[in-house]
N, C-alpha and C. Protein backbone atom coordinates (compact mmCIF):
# COMPACT_ATOMS: atom_id res chain seq x y z
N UNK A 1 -11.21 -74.79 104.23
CA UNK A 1 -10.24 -75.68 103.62
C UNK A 1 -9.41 -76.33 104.73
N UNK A 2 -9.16 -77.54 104.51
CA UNK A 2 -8.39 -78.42 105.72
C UNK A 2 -6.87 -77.75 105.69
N UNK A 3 -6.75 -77.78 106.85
CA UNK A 3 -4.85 -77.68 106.62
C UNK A 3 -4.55 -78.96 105.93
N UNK A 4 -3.40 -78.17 105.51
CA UNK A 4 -2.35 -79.26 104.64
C UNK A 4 -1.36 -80.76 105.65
N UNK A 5 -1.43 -81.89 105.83
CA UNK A 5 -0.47 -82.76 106.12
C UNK A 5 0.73 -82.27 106.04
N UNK A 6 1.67 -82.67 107.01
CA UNK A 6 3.07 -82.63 106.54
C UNK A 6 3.41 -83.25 105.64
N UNK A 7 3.22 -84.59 105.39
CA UNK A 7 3.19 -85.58 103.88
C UNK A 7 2.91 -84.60 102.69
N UNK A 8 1.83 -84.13 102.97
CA UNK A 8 1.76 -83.23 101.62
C UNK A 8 2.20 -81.89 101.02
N UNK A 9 2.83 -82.03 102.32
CA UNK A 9 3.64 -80.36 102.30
C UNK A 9 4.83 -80.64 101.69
N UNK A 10 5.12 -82.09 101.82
CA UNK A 10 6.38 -82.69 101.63
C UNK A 10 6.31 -82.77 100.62
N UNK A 11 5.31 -83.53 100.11
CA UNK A 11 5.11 -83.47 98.45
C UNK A 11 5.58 -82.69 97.65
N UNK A 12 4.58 -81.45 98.03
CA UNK A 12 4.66 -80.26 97.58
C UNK A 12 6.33 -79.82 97.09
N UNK A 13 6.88 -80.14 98.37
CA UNK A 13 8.22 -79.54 98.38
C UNK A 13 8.84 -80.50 97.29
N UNK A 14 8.69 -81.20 97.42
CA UNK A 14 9.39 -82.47 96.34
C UNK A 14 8.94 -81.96 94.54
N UNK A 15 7.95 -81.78 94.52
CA UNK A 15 7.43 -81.21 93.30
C UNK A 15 7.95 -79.88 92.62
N UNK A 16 7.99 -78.83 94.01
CA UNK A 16 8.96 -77.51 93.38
C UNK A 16 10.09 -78.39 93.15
N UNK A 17 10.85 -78.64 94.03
CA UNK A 17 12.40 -79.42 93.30
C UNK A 17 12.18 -79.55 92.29
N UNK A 18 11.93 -80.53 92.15
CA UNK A 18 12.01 -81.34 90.53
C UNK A 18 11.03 -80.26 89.66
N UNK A 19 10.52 -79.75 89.62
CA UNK A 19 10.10 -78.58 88.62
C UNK A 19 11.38 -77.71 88.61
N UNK A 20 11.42 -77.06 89.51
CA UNK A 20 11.92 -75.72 89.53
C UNK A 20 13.26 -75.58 90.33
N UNK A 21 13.15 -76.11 91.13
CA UNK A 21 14.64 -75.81 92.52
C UNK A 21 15.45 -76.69 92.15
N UNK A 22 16.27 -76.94 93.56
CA UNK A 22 17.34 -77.53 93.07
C UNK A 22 17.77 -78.82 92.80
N UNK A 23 16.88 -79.84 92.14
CA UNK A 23 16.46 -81.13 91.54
C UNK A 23 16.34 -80.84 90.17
N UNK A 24 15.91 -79.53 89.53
CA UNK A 24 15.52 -79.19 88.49
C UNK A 24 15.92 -79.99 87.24
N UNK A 25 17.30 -80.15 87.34
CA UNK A 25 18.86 -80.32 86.44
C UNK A 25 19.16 -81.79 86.70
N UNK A 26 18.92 -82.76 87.80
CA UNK A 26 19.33 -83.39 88.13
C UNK A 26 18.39 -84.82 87.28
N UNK A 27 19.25 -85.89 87.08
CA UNK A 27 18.61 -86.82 86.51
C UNK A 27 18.11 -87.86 87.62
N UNK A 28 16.81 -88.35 88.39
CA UNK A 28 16.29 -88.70 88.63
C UNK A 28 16.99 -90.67 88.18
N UNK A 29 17.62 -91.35 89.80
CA UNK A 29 18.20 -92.98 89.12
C UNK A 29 17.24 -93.95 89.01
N UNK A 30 15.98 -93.67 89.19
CA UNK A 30 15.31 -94.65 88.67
C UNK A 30 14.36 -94.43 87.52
N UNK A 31 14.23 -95.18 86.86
CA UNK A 31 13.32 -94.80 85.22
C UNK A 31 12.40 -96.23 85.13
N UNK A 32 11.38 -96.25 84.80
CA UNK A 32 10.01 -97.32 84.32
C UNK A 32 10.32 -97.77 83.30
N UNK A 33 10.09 -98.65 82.98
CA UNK A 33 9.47 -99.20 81.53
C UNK A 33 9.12 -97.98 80.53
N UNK A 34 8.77 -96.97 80.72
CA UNK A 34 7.74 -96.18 80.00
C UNK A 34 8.31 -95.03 80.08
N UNK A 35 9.59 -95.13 80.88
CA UNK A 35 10.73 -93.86 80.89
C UNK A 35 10.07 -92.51 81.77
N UNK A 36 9.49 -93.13 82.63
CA UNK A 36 8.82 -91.89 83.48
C UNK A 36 9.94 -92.26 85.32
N UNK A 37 9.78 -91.19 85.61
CA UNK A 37 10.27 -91.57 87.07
C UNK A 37 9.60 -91.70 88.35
N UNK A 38 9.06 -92.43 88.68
CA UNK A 38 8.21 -92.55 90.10
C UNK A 38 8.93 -92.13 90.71
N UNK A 39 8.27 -91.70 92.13
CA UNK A 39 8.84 -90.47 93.42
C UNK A 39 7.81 -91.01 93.88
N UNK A 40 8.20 -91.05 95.25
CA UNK A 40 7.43 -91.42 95.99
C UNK A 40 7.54 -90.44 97.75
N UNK A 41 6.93 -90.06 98.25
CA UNK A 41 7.90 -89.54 99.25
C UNK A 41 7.14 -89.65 100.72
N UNK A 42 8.08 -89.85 101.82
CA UNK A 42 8.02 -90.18 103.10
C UNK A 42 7.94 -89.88 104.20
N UNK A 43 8.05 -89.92 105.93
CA UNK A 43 8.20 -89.33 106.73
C UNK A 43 9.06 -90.09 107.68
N UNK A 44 10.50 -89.65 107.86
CA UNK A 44 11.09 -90.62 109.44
C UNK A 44 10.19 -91.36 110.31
N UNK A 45 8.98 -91.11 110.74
CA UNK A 45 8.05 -91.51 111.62
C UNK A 45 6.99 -92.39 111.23
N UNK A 46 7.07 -92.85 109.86
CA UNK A 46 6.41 -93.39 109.18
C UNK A 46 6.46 -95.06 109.24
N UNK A 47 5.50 -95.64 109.26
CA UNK A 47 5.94 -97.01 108.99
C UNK A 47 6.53 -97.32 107.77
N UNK A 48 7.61 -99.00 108.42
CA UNK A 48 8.54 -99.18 107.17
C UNK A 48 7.07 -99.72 105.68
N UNK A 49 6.37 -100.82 106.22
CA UNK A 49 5.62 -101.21 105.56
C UNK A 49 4.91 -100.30 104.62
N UNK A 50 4.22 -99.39 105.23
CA UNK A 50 3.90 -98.26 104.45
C UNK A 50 4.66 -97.76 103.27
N UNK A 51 5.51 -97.15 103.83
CA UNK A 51 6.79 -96.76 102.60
C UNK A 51 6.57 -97.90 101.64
N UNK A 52 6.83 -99.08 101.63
CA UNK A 52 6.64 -100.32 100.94
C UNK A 52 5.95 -100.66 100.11
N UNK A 53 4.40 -100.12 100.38
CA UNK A 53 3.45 -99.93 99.92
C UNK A 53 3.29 -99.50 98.72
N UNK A 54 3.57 -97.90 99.07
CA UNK A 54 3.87 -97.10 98.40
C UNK A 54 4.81 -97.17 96.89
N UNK A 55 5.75 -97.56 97.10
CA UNK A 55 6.83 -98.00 95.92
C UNK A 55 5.65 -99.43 95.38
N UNK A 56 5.07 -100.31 96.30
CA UNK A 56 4.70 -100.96 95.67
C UNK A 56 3.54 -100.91 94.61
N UNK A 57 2.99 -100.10 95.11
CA UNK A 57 1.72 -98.99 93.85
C UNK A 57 2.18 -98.44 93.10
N UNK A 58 3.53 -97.85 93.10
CA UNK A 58 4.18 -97.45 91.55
C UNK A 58 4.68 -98.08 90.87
N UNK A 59 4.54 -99.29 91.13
CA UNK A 59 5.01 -100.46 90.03
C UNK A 59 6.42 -101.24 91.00
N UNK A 60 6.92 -101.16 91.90
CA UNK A 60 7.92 -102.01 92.39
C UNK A 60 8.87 -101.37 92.81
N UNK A 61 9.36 -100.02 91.90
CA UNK A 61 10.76 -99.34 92.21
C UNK A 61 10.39 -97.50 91.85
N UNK A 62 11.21 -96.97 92.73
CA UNK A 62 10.88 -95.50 92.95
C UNK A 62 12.39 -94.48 93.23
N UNK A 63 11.79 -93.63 92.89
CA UNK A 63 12.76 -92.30 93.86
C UNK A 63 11.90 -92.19 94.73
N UNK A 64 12.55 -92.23 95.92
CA UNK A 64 12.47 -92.27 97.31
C UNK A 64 12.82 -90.87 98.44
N UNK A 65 12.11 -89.86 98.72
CA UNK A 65 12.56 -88.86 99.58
C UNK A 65 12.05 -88.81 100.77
N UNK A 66 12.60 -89.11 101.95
CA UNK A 66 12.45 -88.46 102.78
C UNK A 66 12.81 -87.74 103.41
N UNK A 67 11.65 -87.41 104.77
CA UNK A 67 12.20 -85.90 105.37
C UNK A 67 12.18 -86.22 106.60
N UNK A 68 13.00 -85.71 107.34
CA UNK A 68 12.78 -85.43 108.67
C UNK A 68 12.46 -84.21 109.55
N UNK A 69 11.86 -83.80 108.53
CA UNK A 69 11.82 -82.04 108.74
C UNK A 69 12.79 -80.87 108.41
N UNK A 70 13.98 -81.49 109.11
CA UNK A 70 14.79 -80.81 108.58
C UNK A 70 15.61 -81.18 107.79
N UNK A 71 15.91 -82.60 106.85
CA UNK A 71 16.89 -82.73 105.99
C UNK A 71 16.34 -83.86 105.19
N UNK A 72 16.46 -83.94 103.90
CA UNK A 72 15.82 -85.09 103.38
C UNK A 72 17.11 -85.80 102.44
N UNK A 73 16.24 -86.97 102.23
CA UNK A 73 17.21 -88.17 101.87
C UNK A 73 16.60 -88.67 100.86
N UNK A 74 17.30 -89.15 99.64
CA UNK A 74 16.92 -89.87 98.34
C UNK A 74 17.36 -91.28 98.64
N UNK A 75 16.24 -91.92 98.25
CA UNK A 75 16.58 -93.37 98.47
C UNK A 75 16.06 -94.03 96.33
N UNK A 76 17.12 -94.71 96.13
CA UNK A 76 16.59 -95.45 94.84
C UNK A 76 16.01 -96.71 95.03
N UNK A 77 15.19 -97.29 94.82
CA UNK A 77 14.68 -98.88 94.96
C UNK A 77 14.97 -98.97 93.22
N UNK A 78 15.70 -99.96 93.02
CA UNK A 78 16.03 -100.20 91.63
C UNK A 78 15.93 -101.43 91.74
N UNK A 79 15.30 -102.30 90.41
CA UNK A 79 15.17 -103.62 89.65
C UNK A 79 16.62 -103.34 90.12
N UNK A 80 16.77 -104.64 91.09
CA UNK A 80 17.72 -105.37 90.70
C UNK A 80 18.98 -106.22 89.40
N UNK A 81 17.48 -106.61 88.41
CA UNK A 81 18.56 -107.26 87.25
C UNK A 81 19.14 -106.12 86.74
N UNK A 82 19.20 -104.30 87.16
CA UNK A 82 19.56 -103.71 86.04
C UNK A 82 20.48 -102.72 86.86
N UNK A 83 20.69 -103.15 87.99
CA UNK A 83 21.46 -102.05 89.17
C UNK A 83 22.51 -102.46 88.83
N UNK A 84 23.75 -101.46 88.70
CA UNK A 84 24.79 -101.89 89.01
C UNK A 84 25.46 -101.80 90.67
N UNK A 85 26.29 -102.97 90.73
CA UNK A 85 26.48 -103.21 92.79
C UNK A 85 25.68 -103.67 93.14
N UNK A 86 24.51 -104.29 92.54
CA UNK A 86 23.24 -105.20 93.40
C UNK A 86 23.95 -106.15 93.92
N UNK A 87 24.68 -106.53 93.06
CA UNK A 87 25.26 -108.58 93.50
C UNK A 87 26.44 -108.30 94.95
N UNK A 88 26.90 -106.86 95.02
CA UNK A 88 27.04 -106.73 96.58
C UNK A 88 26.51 -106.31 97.71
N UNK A 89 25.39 -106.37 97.63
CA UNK A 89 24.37 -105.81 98.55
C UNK A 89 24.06 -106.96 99.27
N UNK A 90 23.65 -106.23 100.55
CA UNK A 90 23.33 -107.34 101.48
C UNK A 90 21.93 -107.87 101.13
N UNK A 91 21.92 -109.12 101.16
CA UNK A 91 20.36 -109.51 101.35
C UNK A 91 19.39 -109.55 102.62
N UNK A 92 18.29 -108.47 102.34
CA UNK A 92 17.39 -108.32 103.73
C UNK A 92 16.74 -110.25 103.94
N UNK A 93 16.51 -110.89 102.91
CA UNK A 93 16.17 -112.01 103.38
C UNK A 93 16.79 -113.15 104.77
N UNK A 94 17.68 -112.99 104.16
CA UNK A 94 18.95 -113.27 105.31
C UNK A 94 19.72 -112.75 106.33
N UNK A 95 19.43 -111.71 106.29
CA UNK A 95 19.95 -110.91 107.36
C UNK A 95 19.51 -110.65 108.71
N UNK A 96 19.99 -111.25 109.83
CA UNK A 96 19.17 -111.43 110.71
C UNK A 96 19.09 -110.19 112.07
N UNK A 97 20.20 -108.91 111.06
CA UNK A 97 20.14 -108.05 111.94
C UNK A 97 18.84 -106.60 111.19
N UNK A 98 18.17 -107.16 110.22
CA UNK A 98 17.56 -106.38 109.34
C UNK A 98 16.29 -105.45 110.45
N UNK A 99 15.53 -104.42 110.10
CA UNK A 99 15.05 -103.90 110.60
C UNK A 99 13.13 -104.81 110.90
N UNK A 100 12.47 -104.55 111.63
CA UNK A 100 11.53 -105.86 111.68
C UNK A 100 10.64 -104.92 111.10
N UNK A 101 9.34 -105.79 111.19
CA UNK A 101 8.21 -105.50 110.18
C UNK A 101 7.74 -104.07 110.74
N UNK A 102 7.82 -104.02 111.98
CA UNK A 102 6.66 -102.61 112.90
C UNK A 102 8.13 -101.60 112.81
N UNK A 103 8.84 -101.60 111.93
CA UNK A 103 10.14 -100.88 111.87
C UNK A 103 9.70 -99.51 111.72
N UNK A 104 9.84 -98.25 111.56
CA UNK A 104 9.92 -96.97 110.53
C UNK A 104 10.26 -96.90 109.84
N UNK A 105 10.44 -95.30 109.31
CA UNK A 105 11.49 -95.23 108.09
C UNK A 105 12.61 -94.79 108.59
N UNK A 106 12.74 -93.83 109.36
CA UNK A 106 13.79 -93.48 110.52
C UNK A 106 14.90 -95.03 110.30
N UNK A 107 14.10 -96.01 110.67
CA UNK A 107 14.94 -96.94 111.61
C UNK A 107 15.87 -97.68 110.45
N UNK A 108 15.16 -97.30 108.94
CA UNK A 108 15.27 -98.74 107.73
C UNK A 108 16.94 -97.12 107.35
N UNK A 109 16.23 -95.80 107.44
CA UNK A 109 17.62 -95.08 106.68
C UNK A 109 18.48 -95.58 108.10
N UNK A 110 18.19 -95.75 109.21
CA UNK A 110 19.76 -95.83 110.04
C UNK A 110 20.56 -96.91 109.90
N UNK A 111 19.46 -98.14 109.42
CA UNK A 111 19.85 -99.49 108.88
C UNK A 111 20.58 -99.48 107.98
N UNK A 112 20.27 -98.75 106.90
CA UNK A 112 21.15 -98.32 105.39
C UNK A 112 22.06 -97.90 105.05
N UNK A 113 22.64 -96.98 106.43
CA UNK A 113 23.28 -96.20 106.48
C UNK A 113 24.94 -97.01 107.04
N UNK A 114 24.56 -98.32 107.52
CA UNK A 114 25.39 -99.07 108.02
C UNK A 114 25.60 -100.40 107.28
N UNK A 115 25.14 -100.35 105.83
CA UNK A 115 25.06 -100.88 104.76
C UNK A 115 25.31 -100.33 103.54
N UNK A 116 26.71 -99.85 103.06
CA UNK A 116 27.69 -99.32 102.60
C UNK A 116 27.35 -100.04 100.74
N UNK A 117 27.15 -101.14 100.65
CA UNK A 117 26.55 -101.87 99.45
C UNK A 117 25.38 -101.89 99.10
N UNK A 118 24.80 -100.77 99.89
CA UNK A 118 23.14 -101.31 100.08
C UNK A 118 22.43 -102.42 100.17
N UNK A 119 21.24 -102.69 99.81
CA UNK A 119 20.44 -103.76 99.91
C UNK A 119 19.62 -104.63 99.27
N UNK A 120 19.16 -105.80 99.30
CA UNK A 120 18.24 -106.04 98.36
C UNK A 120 17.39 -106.76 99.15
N UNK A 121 15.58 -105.99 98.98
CA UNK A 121 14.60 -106.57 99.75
C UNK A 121 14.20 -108.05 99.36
N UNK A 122 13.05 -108.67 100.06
CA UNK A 122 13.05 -110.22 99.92
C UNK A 122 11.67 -109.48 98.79
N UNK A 123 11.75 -110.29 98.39
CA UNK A 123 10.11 -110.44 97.20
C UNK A 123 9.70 -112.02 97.20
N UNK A 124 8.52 -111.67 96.80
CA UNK A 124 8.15 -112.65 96.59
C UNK A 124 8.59 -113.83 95.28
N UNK A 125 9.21 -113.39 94.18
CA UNK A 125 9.33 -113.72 92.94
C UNK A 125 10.79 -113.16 92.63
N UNK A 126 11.64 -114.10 92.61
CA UNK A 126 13.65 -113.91 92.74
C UNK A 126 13.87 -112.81 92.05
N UNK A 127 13.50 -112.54 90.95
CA UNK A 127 13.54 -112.00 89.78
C UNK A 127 12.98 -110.17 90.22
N UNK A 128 12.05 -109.97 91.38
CA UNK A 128 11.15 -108.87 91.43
C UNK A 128 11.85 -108.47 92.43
N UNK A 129 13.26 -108.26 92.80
CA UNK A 129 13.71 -107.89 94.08
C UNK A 129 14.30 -106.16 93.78
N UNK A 130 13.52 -105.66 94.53
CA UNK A 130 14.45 -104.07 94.74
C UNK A 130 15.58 -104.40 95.09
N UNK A 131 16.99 -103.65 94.66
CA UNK A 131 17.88 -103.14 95.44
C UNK A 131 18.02 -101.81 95.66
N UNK A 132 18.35 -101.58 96.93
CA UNK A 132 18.17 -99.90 97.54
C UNK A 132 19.78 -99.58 97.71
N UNK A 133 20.61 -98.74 96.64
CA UNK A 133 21.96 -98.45 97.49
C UNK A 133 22.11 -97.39 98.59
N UNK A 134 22.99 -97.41 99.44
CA UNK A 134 23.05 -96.25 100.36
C UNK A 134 22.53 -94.97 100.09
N UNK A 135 21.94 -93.99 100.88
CA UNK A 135 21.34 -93.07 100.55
C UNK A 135 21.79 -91.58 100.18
N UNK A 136 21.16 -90.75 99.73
CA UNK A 136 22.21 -90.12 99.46
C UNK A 136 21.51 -88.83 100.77
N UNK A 137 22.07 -87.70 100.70
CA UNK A 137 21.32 -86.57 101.50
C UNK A 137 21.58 -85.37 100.36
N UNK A 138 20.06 -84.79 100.14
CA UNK A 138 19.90 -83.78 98.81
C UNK A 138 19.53 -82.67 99.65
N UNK A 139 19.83 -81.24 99.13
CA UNK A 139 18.95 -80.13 98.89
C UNK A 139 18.20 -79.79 98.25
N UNK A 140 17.36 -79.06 99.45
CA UNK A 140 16.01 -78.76 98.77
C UNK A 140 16.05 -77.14 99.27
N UNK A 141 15.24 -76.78 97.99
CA UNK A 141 15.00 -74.87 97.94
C UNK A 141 13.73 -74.97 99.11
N UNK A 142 13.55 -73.83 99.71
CA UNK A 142 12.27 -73.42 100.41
C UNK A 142 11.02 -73.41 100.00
N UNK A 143 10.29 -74.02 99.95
CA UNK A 143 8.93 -73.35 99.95
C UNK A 143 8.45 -72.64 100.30
C-alpha cells in the first residue's frame, strides 16, 4: 500500500473534525444551493492557482483549510451577492499589490492577513465573484 500524502493526511484530519473533533458542533460559513458544505483543503506550499482550482470544481465557493503542519486556517470563499462586508473588501482585480499568478497559498493567507475586509477575486462574469473574509485560525483534535 502507498504511503499516504500529506494532502491526504490533511484530509483525513479535516474529516475527523467535522465528524467527530472539534469542528463537530460548529456550523460550517459556506452552504450550496443544495445546502451541503464544500471543504476543500490545502497546503502553505501549494500553488495559489491550484487552490483555485479546487474551489473551482466544487462549484465556485468552499470551506477552505489549510495547514501548515502545524496550524491550520479556515478560509470562506463566499458568493459574493450573499456575503455580508463583501462591498468592503478589497478588489483583487485592481489591486496592484495582490499576490501574482505563480503565488502559493502561504503567500495569498499572508496577503489576507493584511486585508482586514477581506477580498473579492476577479471572475470572469461580475456576478460569479468569490469574496474571501480574513481568515480565521481553528483547532484541530489529533489524529
Amino acid at each position: 500500500m502507498a504511503a499516504m500524502s500529506e494532502l491526504d493526511k490533511f484530509r483525513n484530519s479535516i474529516n475527523f473534525n467535522l465528524a467527530l473533533g472539534e469542528l463537530s458542533h460548529e456550523d460550517l460559513p459556506v452552504v450550496d444551493n443544495d445546502g451541503k458544505h464544500p471543504v476543500v483543503a490545502a497546503l502553505v506550499g501549494e500553488d495559489l492557482p491550484v487552490l483555485l482550482r479546487r474551489v473551482r470544481n466544487v462549484g465556485g465557493y468552499a470551506n477552505v483549510f489549510v495547514s501548515d503542519g502545524a496550524t491550520v486556517r479556515m478560509l470562506a470563499f463566499i458568493d459574493a451577492s450573499c456575503a455580508i462586508g463583501a462591498s468592503d473588501a478589497e478588489d483583487l482585480a485592481t489591486d496592484g499589490s495582490r499576490p501574482s499568478a505563480d503565488a502559493t497559498v502561504g503567500m495569498f493567507l499572508e496577503y489576507l492577513a493584511l486585508k482586514p475586509n477581506g477580498v473579492r477575486l476577479p471572475a470572469q462574469l461580475e456576478d460569479d465573484r468569490p469574496f474571501i473574509p480574513a481568515p480565521k485560525e481553528i483547532h484541530f483534535a489529533q489524529v
